[in-house]
Protein backbone atom coordinates (compact mmCIF):
# COMPACT_ATOMS: atom_id res chain seq x y z
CA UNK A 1 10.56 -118.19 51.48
CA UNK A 2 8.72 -114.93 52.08
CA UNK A 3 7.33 -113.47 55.07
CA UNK A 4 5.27 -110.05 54.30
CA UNK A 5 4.48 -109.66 57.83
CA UNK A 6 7.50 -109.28 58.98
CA UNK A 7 8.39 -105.97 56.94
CA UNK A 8 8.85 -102.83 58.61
CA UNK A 9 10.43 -99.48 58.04
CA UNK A 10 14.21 -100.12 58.07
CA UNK A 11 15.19 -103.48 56.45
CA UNK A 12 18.71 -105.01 55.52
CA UNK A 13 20.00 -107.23 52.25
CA UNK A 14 22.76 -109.52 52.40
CA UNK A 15 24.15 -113.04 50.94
CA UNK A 16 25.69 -115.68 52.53
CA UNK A 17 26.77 -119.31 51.89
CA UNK A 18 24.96 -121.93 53.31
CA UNK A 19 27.03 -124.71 52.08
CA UNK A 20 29.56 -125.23 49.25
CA UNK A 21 29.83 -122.12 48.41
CA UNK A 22 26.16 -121.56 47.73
CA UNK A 23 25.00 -118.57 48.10
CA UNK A 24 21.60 -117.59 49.40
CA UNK A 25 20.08 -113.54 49.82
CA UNK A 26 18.30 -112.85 53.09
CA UNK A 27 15.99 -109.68 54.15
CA UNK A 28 15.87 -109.18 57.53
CA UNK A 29 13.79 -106.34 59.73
CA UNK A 30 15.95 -103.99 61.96
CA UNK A 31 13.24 -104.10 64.24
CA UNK A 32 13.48 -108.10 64.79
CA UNK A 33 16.90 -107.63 66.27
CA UNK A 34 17.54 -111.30 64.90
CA UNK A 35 15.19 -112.73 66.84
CA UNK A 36 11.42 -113.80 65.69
CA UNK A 37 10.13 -111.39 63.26
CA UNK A 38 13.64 -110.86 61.96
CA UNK A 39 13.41 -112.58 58.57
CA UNK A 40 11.32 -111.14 55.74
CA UNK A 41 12.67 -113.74 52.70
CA UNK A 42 14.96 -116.22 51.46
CA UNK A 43 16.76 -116.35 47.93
CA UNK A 44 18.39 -119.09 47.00
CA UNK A 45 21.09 -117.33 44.86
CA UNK A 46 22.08 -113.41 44.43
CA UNK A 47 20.98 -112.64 40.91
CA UNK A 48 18.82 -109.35 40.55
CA UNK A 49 16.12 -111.30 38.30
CA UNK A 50 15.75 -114.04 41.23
CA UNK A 51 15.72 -111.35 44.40
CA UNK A 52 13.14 -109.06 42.27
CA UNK A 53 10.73 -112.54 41.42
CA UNK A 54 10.16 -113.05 44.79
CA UNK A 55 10.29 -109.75 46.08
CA UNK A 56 7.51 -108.90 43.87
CA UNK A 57 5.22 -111.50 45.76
CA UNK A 58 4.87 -108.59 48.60
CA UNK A 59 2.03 -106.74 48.47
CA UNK A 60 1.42 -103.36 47.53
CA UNK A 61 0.60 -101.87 51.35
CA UNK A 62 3.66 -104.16 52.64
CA UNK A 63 5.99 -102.41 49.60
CA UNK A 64 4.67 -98.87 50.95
CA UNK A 65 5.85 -99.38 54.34
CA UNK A 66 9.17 -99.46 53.90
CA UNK A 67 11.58 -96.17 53.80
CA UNK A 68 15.03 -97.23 53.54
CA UNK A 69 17.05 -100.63 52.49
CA UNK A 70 20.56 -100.65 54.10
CA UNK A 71 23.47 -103.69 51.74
CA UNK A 72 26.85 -103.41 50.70
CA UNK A 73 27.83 -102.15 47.65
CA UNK A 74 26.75 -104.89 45.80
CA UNK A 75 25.26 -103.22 42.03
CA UNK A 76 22.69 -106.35 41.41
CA UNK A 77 21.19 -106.16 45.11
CA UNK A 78 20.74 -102.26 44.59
CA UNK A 79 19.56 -102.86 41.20
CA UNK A 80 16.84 -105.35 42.74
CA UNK A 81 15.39 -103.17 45.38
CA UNK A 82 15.44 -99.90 43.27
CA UNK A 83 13.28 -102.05 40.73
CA UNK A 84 11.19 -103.27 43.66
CA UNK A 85 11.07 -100.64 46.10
CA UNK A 86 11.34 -97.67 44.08
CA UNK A 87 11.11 -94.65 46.35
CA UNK A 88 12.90 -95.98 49.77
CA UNK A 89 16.45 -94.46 50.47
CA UNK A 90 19.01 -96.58 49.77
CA UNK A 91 21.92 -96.47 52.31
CA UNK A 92 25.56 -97.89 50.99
CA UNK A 93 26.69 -99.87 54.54
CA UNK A 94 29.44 -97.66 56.90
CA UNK A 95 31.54 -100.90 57.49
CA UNK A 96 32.05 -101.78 54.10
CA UNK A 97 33.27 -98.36 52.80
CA UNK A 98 35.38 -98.21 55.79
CA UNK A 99 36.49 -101.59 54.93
CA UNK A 100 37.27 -100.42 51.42
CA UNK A 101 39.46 -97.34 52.53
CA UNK A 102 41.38 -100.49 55.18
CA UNK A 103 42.14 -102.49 52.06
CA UNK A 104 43.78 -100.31 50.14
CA UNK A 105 45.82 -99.08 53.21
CA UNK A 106 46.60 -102.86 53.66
CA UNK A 107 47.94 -103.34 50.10
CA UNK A 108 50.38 -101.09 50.54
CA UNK A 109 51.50 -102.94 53.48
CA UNK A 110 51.58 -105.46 51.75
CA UNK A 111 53.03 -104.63 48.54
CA UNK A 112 56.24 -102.68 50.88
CA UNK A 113 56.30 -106.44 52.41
CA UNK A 114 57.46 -108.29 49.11
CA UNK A 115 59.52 -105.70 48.33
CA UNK A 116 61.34 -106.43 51.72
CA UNK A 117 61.22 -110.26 50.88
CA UNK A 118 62.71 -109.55 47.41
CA UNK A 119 65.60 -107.19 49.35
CA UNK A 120 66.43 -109.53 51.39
CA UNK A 121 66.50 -112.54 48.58
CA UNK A 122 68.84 -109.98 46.76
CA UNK A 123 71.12 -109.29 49.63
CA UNK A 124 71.59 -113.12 50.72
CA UNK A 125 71.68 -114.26 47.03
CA UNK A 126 74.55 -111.49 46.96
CA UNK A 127 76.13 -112.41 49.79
CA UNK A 128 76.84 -115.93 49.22
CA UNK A 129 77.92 -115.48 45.50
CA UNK A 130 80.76 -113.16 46.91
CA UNK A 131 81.04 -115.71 50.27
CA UNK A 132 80.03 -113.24 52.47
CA UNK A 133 78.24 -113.88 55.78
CA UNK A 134 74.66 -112.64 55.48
CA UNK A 135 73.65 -110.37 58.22
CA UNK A 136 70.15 -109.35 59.01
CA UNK A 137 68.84 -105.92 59.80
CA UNK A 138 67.41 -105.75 62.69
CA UNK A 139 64.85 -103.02 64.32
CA UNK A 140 64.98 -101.40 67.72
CA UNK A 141 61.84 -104.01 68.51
CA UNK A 142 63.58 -107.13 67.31
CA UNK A 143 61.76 -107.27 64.49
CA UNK A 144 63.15 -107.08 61.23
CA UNK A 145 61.85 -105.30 58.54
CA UNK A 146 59.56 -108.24 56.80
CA UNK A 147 58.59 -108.91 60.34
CA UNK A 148 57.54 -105.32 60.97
CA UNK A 149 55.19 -105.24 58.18
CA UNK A 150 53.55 -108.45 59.02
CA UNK A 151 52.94 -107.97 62.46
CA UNK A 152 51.68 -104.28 61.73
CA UNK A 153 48.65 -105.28 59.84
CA UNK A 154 46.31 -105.18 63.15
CA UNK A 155 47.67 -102.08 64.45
CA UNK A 156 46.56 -100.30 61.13
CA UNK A 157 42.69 -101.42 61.55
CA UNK A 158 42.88 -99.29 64.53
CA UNK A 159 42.64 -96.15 65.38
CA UNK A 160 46.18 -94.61 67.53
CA UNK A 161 44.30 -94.41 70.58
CA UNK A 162 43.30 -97.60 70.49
CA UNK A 163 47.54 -98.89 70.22
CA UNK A 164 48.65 -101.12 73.13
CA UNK A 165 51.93 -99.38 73.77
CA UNK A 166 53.91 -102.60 71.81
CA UNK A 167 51.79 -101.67 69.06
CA UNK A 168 52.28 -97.78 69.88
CA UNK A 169 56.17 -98.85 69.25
CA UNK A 170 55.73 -100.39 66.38
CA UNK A 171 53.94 -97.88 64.71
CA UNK A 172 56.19 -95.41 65.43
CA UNK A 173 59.22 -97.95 63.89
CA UNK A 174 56.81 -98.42 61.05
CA UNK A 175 55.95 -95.09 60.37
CA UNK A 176 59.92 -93.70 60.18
CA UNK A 177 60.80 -96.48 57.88
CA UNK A 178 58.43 -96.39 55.39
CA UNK A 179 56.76 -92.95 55.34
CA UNK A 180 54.24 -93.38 52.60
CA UNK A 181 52.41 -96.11 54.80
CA UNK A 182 52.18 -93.56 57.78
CA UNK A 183 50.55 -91.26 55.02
CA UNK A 184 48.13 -93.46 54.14
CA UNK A 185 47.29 -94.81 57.35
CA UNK A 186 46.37 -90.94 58.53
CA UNK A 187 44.69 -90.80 55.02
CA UNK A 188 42.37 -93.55 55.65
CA UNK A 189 41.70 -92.60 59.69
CA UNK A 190 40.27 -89.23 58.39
CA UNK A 191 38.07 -91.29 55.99
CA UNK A 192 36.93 -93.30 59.24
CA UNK A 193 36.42 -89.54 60.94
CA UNK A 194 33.96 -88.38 58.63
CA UNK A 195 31.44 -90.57 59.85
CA UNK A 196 31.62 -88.31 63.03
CA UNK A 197 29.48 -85.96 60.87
CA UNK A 198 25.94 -84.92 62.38
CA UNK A 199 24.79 -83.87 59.12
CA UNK A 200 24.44 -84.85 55.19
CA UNK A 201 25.75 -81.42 54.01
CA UNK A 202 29.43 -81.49 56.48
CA UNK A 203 29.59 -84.92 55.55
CA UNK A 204 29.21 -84.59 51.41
CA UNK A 205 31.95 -81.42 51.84
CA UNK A 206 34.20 -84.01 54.19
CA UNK A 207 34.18 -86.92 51.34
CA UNK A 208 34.61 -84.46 48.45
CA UNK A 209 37.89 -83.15 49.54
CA UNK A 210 38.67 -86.39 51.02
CA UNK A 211 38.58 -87.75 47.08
CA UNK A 212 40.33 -84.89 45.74
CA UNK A 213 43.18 -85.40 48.10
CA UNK A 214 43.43 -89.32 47.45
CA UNK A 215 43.90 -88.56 43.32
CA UNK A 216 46.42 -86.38 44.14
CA UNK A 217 48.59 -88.88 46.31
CA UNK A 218 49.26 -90.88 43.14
CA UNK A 219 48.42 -94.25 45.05
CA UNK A 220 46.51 -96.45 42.43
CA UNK A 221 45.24 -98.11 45.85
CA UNK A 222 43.77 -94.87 46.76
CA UNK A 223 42.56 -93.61 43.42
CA UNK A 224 40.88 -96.67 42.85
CA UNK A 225 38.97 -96.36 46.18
CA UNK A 226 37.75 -92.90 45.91
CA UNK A 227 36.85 -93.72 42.42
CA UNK A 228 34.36 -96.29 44.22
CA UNK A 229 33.34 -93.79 46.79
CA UNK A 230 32.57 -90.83 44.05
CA UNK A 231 30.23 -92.97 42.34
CA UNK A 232 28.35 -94.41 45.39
CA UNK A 233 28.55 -91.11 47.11
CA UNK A 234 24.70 -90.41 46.85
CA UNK A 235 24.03 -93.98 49.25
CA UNK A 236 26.72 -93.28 51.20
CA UNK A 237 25.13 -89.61 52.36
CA UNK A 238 22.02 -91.75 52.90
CA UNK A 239 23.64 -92.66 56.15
CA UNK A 240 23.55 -89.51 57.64
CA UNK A 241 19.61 -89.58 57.58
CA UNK A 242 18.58 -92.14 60.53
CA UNK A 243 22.56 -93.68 60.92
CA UNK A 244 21.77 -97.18 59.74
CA UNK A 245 24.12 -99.74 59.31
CA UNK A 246 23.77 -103.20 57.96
CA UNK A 247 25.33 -104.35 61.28
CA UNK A 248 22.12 -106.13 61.96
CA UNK A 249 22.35 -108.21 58.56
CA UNK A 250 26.20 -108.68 59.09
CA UNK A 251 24.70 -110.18 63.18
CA UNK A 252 21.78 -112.81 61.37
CA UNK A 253 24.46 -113.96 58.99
CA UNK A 254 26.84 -114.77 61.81
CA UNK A 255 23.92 -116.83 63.56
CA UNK A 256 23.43 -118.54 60.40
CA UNK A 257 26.79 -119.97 60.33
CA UNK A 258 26.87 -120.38 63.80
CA UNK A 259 24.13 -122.51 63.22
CA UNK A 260 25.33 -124.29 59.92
CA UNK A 261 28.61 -124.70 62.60
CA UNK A 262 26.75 -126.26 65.14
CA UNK A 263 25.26 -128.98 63.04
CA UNK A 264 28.22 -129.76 60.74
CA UNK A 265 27.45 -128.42 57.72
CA UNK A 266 24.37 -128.17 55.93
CA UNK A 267 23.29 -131.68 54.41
CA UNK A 268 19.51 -130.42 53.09
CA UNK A 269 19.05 -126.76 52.54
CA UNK A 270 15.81 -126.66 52.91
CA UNK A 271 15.38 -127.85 56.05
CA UNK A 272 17.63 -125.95 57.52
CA UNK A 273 16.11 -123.09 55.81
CA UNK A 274 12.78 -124.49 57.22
CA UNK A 275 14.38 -124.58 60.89
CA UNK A 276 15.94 -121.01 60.08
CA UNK A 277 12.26 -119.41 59.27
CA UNK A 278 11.11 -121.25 62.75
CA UNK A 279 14.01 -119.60 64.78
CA UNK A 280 13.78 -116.29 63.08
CA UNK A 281 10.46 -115.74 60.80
């Protein structure tokens, strides 16, 4: 489905499933805040050659009007509006880059977590061979050091001002026992502080020696993500422009499967697509 009237300066890209798995790409307005006037097309699937097809049904004038496309870092979505929309700004979404920088931070929680687990098989495994009575260690929170890792992951999406005080405690317990995850968690927060930046040039300088410094912490974690950030760096600035986010794609998807939630699944797709261009076309 395509609605050309519904295009405007700032629009948003974006897949979700509708059912089974099934992916569809939607184009929403900013301006429509998700409400009528929102969607601009459908795509059943995410391939470049299918968004482009019907992408290229929009007029010429309609094509004109718009001056910047906000998505994730998805290559075949950029690939399809650079083919179709060929001198808009393209702006790599905040979120996900943030989200990026999170992961990697998390999988070095993570990895320090099954090196606990393994520890611990060790020292039980050990202890009964030589029929010893196993005892735990346990922290000045009552969690032990497994635990501590597990129950940390929320605490590191945050920034420290944001800490209840159990989490304050537990970061502070976290942080003296395994150093190199206090490291990375202030190496990621100063990622998330660059987006403080008022302008494209303070930004660019912020990101530059924010890559330089995560090659040199010989985290493959790290490397890989600032690998991903030098080579996406030009969308990323974008950002800095008019502050766009694809929040407002991220919002129609949720209403989507709020929708899909409210009536059980989605039995016939087009239908509900049909009811979904009613609601929000």
């Amino acid at each position: 489905m395509i609605f050309p009237e519904n295009i405007g300066p700032f629009i948003s890209i974006d897949e979700v499933s509708l059912s089974q798995g099934e992916l569809y790409t939607f184009i929403t307005n900013k301006a429509g805040k998700g409400k009528k006037g929102t969607l601009i097309a459908s795509i059943k699937g995410a391939k470049s050659k299918d968004i482009i097809d019907v992408l290229h049904k929009l007029p010429n004038d309609k094509i004109k009007i718009v001056k910047e496309v906000t998505l994730d870092m998805a290559k075949n979505m950029e690939l399809a509006i650079k083919t179709v929309f060929p001198n808009v700004k393209i702006v790599t979404d905040r979120f996900h880059v943030v989200k990026l920088v999170i992961e990697a931070l998390q999988h070095i929680r993570i990895k320090n977590r099954w090196n606990e687990i393994d520890k611990e098989n060790e020292a039980i495994a050990n202890a009964k061979e030589h029929g010893n009575t196993y005892f735990i260690k346990v922290l000045d929170n009552g969690d032990t050091p497994k635990q501590l890792l597990a129950r940390s992951r929320y605490l590191l999406f945050k920034n420290e001002n944001r800490w209840t005080k159990n989490q304050q405690h537990r970061a502070q317990i976290l942080f003296k026992e395994f150093p190199q995850i206090k490291i990375a968690y202030k190496h990621a927060m100063e990622l998330r502080s660059i987006y403080d930046q008022k302008t494209i040039v303070n930004a660019k300088d912020r990101f530059i020696n924010w890559i330089g410094k995560s090659i040199h912490m010989e985290s493959n974690e790290f490397f890989t993500t600032a690998h991903t950030i030098y080579l996406n760096l030009d969308n990323i600035l974008n950002f800095f422009k008019y502050r766009n986010t694809n929040a407002n794609a991220e919002s129609f998807n949720a209403k989507i499967k709020l929708f899909r939630a409210n009536l059980r699944g989605v039995s016939d797709p087009t239908f509900f697509l049909f009811r979904l261009s009613k609601l929000f076309a």
